[in-house]
PDB file of N, CA and C in Angstrom:
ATOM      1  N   UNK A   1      -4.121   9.988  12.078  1.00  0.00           N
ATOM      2  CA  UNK A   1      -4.905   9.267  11.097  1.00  0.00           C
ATOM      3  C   UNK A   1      -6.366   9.302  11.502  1.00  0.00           C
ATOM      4  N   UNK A   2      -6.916   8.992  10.413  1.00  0.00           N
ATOM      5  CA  UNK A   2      -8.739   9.532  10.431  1.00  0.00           C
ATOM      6  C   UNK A   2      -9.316   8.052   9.865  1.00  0.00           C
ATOM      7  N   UNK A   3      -9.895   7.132  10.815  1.00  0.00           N
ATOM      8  CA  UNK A   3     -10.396   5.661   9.820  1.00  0.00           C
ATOM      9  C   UNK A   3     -12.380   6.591   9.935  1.00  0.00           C
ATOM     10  N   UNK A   4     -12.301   7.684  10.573  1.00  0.00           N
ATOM     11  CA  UNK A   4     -13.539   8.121  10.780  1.00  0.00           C
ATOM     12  C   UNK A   4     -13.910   9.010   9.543  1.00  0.00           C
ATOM     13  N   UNK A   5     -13.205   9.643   8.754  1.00  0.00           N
ATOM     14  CA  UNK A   5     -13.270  10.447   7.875  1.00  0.00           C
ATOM     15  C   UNK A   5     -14.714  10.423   6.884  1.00  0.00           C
ATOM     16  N   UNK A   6     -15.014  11.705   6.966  1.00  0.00           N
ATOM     17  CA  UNK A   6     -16.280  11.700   6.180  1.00  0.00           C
ATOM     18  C   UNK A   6     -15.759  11.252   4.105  1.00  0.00           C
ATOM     19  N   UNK A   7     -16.681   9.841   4.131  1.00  0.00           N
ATOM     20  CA  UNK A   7     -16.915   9.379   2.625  1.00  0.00           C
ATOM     21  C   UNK A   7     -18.040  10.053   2.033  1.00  0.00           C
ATOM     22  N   UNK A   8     -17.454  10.316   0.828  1.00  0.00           N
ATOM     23  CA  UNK A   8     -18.389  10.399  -0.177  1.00  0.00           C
ATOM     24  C   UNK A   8     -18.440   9.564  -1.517  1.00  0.00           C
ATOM     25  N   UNK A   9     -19.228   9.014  -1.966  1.00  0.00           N
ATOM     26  CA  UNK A   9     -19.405   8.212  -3.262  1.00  0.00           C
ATOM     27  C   UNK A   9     -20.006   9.330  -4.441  1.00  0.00           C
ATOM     28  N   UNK A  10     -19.194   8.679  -5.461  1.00  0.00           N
ATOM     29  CA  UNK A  10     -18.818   7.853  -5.821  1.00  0.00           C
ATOM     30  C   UNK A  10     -17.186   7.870  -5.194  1.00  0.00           C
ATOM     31  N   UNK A  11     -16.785   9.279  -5.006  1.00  0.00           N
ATOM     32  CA  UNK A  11     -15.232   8.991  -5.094  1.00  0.00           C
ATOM     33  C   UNK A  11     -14.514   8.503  -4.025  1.00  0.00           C
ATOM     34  N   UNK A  12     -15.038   8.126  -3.039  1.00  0.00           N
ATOM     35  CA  UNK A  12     -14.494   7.267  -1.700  1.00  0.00           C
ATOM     36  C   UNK A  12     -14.097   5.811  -2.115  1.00  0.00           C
ATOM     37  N   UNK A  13     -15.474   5.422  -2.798  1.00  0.00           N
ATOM     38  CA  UNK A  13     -15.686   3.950  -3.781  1.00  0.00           C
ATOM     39  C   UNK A  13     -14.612   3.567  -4.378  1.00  0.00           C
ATOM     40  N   UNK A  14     -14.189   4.513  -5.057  1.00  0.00           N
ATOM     41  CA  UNK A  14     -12.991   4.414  -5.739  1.00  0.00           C
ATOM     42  C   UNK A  14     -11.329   4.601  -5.614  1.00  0.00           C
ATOM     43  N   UNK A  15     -11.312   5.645  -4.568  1.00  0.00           N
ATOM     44  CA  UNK A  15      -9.986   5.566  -3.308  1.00  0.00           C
ATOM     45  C   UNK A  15      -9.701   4.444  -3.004  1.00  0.00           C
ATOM     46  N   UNK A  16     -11.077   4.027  -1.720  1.00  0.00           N
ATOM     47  CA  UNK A  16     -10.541   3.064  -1.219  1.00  0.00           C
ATOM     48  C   UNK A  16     -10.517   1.456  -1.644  1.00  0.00           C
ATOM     49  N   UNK A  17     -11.541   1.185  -3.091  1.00  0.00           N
ATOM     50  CA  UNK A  17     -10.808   0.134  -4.003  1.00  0.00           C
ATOM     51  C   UNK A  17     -10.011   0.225  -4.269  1.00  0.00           C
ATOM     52  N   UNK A  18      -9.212   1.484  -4.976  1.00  0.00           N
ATOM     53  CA  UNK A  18      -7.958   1.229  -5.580  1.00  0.00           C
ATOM     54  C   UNK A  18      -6.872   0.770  -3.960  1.00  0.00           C
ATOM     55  N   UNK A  19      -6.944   0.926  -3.136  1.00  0.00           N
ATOM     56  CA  UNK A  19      -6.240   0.276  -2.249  1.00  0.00           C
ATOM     57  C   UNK A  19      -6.202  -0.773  -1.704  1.00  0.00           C
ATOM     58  N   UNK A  20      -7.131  -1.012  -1.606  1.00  0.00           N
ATOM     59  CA  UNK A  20      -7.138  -2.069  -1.769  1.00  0.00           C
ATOM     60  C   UNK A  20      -6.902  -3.979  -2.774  1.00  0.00           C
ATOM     61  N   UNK A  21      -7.287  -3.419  -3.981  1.00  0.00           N
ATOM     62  CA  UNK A  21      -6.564  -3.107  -5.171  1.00  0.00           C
ATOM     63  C   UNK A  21      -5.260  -3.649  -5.182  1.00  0.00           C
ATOM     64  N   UNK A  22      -4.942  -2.548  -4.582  1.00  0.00           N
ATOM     65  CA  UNK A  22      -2.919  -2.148  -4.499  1.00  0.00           C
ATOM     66  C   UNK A  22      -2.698  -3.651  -3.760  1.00  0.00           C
ATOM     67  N   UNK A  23      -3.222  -3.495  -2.326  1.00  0.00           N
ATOM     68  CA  UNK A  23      -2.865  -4.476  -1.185  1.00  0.00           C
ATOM     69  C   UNK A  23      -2.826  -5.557  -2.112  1.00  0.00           C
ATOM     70  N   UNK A  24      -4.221  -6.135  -2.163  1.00  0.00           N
ATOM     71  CA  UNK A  24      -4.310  -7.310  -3.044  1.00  0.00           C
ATOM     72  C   UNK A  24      -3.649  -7.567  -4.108  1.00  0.00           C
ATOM     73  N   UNK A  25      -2.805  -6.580  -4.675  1.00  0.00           N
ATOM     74  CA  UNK A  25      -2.332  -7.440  -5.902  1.00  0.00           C
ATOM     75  C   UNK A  25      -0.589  -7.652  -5.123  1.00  0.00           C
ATOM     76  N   UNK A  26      -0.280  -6.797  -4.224  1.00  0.00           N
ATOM     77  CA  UNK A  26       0.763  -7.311  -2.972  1.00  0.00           C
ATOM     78  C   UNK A  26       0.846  -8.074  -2.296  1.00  0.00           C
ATOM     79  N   UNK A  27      -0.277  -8.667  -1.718  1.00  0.00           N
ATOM     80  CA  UNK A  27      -0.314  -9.900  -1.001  1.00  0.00           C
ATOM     81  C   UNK A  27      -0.384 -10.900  -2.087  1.00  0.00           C
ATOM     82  N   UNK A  28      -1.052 -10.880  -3.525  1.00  0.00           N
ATOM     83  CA  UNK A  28      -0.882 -12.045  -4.482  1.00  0.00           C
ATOM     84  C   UNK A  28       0.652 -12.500  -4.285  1.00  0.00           C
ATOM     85  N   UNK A  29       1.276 -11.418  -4.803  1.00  0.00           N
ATOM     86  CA  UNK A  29       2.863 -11.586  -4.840  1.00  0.00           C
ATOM     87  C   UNK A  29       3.623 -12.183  -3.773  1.00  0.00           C
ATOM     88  N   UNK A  30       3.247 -12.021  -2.728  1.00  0.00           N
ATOM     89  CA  UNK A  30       3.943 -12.942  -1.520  1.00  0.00           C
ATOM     90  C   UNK A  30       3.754 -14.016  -1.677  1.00  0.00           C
ATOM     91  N   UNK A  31       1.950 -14.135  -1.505  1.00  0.00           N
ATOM     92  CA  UNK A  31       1.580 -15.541  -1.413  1.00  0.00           C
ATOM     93  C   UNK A  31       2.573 -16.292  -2.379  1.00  0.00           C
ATOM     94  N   UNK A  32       2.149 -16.207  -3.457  1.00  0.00           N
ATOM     95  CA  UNK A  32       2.956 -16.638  -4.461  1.00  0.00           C
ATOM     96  C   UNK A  32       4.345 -16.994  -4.712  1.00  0.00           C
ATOM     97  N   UNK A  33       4.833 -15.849  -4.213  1.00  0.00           N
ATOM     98  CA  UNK A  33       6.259 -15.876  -3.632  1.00  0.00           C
ATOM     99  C   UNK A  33       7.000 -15.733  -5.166  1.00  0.00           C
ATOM    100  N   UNK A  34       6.389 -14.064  -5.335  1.00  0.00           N
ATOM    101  CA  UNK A  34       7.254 -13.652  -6.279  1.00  0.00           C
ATOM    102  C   UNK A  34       7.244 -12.178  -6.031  1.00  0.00           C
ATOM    103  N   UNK A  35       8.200 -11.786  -5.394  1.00  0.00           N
ATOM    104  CA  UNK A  35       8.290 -10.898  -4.792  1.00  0.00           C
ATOM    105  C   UNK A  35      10.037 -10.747  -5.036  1.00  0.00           C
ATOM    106  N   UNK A  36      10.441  -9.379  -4.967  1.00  0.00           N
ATOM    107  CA  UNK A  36      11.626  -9.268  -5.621  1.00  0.00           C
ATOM    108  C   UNK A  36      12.775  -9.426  -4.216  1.00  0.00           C
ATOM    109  N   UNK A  37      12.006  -9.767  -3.142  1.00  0.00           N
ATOM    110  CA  UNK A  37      12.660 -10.070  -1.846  1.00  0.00           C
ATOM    111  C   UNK A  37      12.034  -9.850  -0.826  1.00  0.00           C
ATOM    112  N   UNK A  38      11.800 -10.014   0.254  1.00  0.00           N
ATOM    113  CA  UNK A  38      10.944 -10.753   1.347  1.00  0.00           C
ATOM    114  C   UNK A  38      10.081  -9.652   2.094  1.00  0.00           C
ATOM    115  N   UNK A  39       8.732  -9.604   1.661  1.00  0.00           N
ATOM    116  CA  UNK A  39       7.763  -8.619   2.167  1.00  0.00           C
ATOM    117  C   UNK A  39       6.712  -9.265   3.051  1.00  0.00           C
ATOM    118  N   UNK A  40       6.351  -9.289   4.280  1.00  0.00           N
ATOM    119  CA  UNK A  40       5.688  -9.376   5.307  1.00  0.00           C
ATOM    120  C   UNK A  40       4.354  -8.639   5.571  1.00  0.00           C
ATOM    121  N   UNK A  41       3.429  -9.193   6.128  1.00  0.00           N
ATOM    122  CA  UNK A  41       2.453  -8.571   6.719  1.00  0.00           C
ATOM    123  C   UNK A  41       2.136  -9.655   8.100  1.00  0.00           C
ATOM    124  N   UNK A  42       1.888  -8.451   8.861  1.00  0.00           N
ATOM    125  CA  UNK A  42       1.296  -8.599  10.054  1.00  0.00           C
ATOM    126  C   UNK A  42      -0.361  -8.437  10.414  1.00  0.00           C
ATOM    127  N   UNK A  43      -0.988  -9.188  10.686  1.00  0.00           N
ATOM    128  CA  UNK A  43      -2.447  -8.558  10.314  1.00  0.00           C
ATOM    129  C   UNK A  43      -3.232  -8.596  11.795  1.00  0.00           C
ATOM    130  N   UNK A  44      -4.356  -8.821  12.041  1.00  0.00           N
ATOM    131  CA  UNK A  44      -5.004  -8.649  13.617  1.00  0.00           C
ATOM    132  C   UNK A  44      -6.648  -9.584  13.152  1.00  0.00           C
ATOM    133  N   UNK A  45      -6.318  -9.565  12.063  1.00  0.00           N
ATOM    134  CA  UNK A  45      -7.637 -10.721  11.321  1.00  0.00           C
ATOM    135  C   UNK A  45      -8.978 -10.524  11.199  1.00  0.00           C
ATOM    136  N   UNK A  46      -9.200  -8.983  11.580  1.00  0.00           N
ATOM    137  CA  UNK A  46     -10.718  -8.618  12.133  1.00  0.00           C
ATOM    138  C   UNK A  46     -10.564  -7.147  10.322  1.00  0.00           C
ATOM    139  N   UNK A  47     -11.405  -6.780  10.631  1.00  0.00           N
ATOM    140  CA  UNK A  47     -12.102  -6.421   9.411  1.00  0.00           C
ATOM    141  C   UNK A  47     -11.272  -5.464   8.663  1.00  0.00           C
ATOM    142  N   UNK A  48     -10.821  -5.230   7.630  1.00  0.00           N
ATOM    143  CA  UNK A  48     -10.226  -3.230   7.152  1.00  0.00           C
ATOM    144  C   UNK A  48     -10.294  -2.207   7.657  1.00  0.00           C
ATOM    145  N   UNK A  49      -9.373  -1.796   8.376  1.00  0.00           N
ATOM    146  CA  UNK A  49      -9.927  -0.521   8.347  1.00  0.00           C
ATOM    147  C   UNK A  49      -9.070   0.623   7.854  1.00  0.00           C
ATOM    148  N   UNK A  50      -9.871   0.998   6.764  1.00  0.00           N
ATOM    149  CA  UNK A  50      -9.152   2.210   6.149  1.00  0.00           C
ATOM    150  C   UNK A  50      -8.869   3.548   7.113  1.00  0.00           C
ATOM    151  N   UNK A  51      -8.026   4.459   6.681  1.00  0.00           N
ATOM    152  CA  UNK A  51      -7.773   5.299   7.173  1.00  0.00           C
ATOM    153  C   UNK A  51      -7.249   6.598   6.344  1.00  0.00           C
ATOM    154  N   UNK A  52      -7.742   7.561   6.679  1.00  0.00           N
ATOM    155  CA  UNK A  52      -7.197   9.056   5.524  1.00  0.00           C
ATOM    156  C   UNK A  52      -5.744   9.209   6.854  1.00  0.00           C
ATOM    157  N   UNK A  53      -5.001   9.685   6.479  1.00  0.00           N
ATOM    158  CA  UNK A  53      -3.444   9.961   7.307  1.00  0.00           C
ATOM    159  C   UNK A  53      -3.516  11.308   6.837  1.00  0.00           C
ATOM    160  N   UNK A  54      -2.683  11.872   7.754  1.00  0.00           N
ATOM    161  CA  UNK A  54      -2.788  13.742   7.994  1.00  0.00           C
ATOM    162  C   UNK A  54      -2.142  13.635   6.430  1.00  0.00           C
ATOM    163  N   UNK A  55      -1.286  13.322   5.813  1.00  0.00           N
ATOM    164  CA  UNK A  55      -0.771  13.612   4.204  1.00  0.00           C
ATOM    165  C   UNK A  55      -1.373  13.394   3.604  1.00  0.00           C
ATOM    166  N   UNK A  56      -2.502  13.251   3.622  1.00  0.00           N
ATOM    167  CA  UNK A  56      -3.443  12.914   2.289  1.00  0.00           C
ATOM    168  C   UNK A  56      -3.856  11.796   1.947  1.00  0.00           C
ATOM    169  N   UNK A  57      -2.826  10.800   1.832  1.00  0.00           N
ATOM    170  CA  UNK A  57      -3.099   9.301   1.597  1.00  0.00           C
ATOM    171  C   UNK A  57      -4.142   8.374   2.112  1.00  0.00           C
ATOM    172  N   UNK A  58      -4.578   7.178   1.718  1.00  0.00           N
ATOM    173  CA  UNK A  58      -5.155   6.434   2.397  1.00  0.00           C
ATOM    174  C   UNK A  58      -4.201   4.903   2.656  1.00  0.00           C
ATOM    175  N   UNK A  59      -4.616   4.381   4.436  1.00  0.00           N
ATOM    176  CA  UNK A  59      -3.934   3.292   4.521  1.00  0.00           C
ATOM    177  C   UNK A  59      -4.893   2.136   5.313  1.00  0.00           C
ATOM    178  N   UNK A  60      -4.629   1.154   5.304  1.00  0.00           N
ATOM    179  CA  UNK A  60      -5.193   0.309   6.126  1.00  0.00           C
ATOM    180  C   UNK A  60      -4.621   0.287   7.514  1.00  0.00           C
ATOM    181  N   UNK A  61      -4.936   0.527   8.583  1.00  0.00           N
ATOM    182  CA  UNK A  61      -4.389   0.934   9.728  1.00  0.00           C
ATOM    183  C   UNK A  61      -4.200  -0.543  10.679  1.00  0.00           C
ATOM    184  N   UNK A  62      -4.730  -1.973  10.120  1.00  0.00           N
ATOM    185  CA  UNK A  62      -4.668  -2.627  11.125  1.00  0.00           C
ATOM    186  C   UNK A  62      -4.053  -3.798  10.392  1.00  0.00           C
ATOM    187  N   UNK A  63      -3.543  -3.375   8.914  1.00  0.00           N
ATOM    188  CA  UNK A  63      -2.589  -4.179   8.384  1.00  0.00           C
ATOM    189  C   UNK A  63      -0.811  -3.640   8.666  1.00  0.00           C
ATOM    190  N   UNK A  64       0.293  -4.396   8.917  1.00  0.00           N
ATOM    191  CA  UNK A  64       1.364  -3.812   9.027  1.00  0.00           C
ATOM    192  C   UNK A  64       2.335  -4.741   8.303  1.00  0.00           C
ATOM    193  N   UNK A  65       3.092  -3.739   7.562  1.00  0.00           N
ATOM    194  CA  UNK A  65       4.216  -4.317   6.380  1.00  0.00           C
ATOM    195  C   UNK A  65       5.468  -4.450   7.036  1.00  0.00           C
ATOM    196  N   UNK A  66       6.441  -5.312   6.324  1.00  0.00           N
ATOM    197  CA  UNK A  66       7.369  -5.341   6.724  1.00  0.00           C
ATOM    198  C   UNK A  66       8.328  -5.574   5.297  1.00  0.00           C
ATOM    199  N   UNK A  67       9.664  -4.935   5.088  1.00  0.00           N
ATOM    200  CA  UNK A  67      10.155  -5.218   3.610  1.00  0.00           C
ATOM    201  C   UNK A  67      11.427  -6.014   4.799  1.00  0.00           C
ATOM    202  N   UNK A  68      11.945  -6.531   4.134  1.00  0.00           N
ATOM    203  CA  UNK A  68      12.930  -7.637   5.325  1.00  0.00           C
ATOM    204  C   UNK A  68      12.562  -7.358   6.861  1.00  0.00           C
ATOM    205  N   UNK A  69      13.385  -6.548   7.048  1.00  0.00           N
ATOM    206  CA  UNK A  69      12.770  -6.284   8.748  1.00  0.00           C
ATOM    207  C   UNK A  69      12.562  -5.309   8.970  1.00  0.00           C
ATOM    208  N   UNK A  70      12.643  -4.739   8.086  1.00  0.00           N
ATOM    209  CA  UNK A  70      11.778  -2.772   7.871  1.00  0.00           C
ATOM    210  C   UNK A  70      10.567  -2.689   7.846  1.00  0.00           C
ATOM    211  N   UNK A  71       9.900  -2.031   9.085  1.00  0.00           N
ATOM    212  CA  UNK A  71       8.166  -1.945   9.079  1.00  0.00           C
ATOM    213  C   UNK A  71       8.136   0.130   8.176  1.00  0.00           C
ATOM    214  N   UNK A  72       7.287  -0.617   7.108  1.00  0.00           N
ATOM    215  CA  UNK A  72       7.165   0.246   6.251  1.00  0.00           C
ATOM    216  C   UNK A  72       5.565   0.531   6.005  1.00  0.00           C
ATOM    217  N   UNK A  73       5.724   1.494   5.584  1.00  0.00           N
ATOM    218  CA  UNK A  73       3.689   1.957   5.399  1.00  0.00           C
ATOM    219  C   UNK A  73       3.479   1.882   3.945  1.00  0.00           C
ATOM    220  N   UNK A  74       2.450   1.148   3.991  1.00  0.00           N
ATOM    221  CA  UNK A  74       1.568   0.896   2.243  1.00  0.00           C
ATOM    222  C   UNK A  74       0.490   2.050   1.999  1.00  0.00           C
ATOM    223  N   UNK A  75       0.697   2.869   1.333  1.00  0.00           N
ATOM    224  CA  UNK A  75      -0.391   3.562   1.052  1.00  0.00           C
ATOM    225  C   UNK A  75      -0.368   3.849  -0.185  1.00  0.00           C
ATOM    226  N   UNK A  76      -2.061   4.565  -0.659  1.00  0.00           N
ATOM    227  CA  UNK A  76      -1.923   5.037  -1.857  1.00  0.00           C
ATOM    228  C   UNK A  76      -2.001   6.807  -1.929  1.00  0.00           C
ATOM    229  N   UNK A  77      -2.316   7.009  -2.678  1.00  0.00           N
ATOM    230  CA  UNK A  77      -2.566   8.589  -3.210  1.00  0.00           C
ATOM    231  C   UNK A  77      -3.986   8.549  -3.348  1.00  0.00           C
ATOM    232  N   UNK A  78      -4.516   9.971  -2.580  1.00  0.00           N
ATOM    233  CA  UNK A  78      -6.091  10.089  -2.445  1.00  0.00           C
ATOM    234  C   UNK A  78      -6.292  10.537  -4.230  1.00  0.00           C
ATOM    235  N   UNK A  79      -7.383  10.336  -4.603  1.00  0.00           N
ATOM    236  CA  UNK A  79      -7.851  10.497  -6.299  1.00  0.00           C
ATOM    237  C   UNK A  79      -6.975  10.865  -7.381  1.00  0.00           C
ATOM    238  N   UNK A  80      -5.891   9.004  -7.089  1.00  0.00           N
ATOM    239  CA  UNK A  80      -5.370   9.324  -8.243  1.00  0.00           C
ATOM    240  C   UNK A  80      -5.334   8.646  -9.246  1.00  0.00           C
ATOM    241  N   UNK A  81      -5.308   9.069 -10.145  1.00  0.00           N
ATOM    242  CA  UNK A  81      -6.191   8.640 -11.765  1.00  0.00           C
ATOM    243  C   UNK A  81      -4.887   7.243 -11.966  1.00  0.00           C
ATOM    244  N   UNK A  82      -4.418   6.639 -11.498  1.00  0.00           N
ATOM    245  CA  UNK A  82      -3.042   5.434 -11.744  1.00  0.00           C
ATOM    246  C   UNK A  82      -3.928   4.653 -11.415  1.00  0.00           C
ATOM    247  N   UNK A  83      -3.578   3.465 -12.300  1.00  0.00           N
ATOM    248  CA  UNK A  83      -4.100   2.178 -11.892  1.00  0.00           C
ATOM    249  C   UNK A  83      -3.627   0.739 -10.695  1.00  0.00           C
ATOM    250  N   UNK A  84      -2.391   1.569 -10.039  1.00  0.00           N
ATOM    251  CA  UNK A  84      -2.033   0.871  -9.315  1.00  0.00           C
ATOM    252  C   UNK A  84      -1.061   2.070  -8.145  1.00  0.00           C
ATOM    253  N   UNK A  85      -1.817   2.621  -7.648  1.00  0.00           N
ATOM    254  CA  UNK A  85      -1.226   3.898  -6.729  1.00  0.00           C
ATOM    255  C   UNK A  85      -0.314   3.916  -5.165  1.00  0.00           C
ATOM    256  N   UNK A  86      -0.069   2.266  -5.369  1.00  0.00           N
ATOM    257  CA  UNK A  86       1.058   2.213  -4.103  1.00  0.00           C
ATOM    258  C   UNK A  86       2.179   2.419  -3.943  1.00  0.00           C
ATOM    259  N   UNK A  87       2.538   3.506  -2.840  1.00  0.00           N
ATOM    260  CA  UNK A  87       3.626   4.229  -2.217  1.00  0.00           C
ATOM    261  C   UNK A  87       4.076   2.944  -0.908  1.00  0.00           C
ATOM    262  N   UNK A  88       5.449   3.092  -0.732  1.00  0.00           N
ATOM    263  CA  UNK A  88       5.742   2.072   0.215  1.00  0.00           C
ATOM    264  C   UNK A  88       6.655   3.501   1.028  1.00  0.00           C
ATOM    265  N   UNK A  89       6.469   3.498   2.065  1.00  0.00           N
ATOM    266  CA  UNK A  89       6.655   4.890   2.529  1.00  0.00           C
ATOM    267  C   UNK A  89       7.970   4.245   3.802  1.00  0.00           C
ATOM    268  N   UNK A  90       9.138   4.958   4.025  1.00  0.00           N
ATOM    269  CA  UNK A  90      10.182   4.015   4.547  1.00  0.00           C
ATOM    270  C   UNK A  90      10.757   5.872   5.229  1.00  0.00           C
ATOM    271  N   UNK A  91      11.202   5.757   6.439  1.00  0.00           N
ATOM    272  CA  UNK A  91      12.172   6.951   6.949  1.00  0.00           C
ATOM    273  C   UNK A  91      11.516   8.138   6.068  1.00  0.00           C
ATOM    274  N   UNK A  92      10.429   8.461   6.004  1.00  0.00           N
ATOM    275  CA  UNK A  92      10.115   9.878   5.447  1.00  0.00           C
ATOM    276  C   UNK A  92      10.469   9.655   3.718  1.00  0.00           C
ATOM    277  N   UNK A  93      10.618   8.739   3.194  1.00  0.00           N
ATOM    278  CA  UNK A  93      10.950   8.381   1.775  1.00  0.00           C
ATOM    279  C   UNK A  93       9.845   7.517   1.162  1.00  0.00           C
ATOM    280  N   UNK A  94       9.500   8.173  -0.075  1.00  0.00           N
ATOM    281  CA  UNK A  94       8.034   7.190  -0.700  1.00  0.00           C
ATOM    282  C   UNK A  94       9.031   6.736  -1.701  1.00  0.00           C
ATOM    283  N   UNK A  95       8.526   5.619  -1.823  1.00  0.00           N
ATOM    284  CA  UNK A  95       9.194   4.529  -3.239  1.00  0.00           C
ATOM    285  C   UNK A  95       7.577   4.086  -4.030  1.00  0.00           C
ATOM    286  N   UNK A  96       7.377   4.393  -5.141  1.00  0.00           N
ATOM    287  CA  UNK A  96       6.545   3.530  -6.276  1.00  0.00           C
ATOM    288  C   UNK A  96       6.959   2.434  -6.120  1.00  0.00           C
ATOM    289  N   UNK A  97       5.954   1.418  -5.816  1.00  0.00           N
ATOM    290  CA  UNK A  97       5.670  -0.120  -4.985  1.00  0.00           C
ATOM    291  C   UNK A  97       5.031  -0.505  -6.903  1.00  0.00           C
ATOM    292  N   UNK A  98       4.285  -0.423  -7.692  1.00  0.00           N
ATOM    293  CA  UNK A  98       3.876  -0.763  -8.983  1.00  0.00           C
ATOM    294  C   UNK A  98       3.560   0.029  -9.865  1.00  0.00           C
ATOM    295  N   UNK A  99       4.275  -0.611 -11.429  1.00  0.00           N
ATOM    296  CA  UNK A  99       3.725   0.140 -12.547  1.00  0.00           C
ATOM    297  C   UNK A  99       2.055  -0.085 -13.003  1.00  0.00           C
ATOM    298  N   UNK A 100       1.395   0.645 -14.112  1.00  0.00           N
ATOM    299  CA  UNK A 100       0.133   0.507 -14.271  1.00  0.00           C
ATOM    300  C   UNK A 100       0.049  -1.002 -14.655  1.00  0.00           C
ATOM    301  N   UNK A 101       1.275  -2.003 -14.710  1.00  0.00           N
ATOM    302  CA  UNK A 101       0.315  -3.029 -15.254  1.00  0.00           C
ATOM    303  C   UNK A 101       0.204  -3.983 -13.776  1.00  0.00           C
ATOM    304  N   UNK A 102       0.758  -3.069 -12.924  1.00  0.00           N
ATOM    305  CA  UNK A 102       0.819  -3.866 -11.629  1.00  0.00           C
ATOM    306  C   UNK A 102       2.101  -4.786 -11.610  1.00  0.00           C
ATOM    307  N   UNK A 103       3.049  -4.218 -11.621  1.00  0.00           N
ATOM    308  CA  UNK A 103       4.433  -5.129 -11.819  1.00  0.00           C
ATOM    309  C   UNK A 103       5.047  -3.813 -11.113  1.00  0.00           C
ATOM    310  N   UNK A 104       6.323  -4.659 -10.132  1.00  0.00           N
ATOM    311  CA  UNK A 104       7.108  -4.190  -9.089  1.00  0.00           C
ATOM    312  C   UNK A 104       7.903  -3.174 -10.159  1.00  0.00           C
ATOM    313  N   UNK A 105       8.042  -2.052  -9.285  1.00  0.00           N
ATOM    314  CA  UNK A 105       9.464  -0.609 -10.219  1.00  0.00           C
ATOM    315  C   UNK A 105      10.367  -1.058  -9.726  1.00  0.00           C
ATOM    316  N   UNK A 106      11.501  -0.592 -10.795  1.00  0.00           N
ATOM    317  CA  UNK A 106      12.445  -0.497 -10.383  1.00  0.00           C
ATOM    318  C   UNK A 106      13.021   0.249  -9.052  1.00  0.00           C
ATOM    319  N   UNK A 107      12.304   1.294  -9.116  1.00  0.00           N
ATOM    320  CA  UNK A 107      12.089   2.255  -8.089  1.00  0.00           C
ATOM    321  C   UNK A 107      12.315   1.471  -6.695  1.00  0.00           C
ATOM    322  N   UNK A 108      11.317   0.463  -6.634  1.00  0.00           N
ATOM    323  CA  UNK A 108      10.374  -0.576  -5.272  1.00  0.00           C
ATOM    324  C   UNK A 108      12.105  -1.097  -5.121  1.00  0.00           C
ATOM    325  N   UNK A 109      11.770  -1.758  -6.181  1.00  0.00           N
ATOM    326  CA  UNK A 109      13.059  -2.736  -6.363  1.00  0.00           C
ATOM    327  C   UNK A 109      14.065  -2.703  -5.978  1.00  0.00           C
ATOM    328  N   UNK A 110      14.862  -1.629  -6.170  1.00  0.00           N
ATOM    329  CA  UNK A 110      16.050  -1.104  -5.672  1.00  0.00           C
ATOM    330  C   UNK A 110      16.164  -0.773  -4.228  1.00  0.00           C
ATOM    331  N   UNK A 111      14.985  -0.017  -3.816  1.00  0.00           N
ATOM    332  CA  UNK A 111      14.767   0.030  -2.663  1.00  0.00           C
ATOM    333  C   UNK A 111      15.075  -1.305  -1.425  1.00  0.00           C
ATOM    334  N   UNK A 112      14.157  -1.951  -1.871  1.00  0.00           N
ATOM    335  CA  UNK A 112      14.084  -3.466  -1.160  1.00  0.00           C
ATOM    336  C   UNK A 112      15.410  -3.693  -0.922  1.00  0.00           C
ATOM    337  N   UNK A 113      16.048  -4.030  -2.337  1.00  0.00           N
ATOM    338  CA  UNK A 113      17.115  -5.089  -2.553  1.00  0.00           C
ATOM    339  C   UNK A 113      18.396  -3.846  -1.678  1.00  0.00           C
ATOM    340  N   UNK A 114      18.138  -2.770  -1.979  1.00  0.00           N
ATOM    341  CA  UNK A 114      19.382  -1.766  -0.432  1.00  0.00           C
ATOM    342  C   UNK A 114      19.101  -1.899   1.208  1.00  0.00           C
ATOM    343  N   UNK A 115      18.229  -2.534   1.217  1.00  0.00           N
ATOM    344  CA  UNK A 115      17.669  -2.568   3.387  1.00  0.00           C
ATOM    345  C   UNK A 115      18.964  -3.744   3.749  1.00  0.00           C
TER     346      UNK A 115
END
């Protein structure tokens, strides 16, 4: 992973909002505690730091997920035109984490509810 990676704007601007984005409308859902079954974060409390990962994606490297007791990776897709581009990445397997209106897939869903 690369948190050093050369940005460019506008389209960095927009990567790494939309991931943020993503995060945030994921952590709403916990907080909240509407979540389709029990998702975790681990955090270190000090600032973002994004990161490009050798696949392309971007992740926050000093946030860490957990779907029950499965530490799983949140990332999105580098420039992609979706309005909500989170991959929940599990054993070499990506699951769609939200649809464009930002509501959990079935996809996510199923996933979760099999660990």
């Amino acid at each position: 992973m690369n948190k050093d990676y050369t940005r460019v704007a506008p389209r960095d601007f927009f990567n790494e909002s939309k991931l943020l984005k993503c995060l945030g409308q994921l952590t709403l859902a916990m907080h909240d505690r509407k979540t389709p079954f029990q998702i975790g974060m681990i955090e270190d409390n000090g600032p973002f730091q994004i990161a490009l990962m050798d696949d392309g994606h971007l992740t926050v490297i000093n946030r860490e997920f957990k779907v029950k007791k499965e530490f799983v990776i949140m990332k999105t897709v580098y420039n992609s035109k979706s309005n909500y581009p989170l991959l929940c990445e599990h054993n070499y397997c990506e699951y769609v984490v939200f649809d464009d209106h930002g509501n959990f897939t079935e996809e996510f869903i199923e996933f979760g509810k099999g660990l």
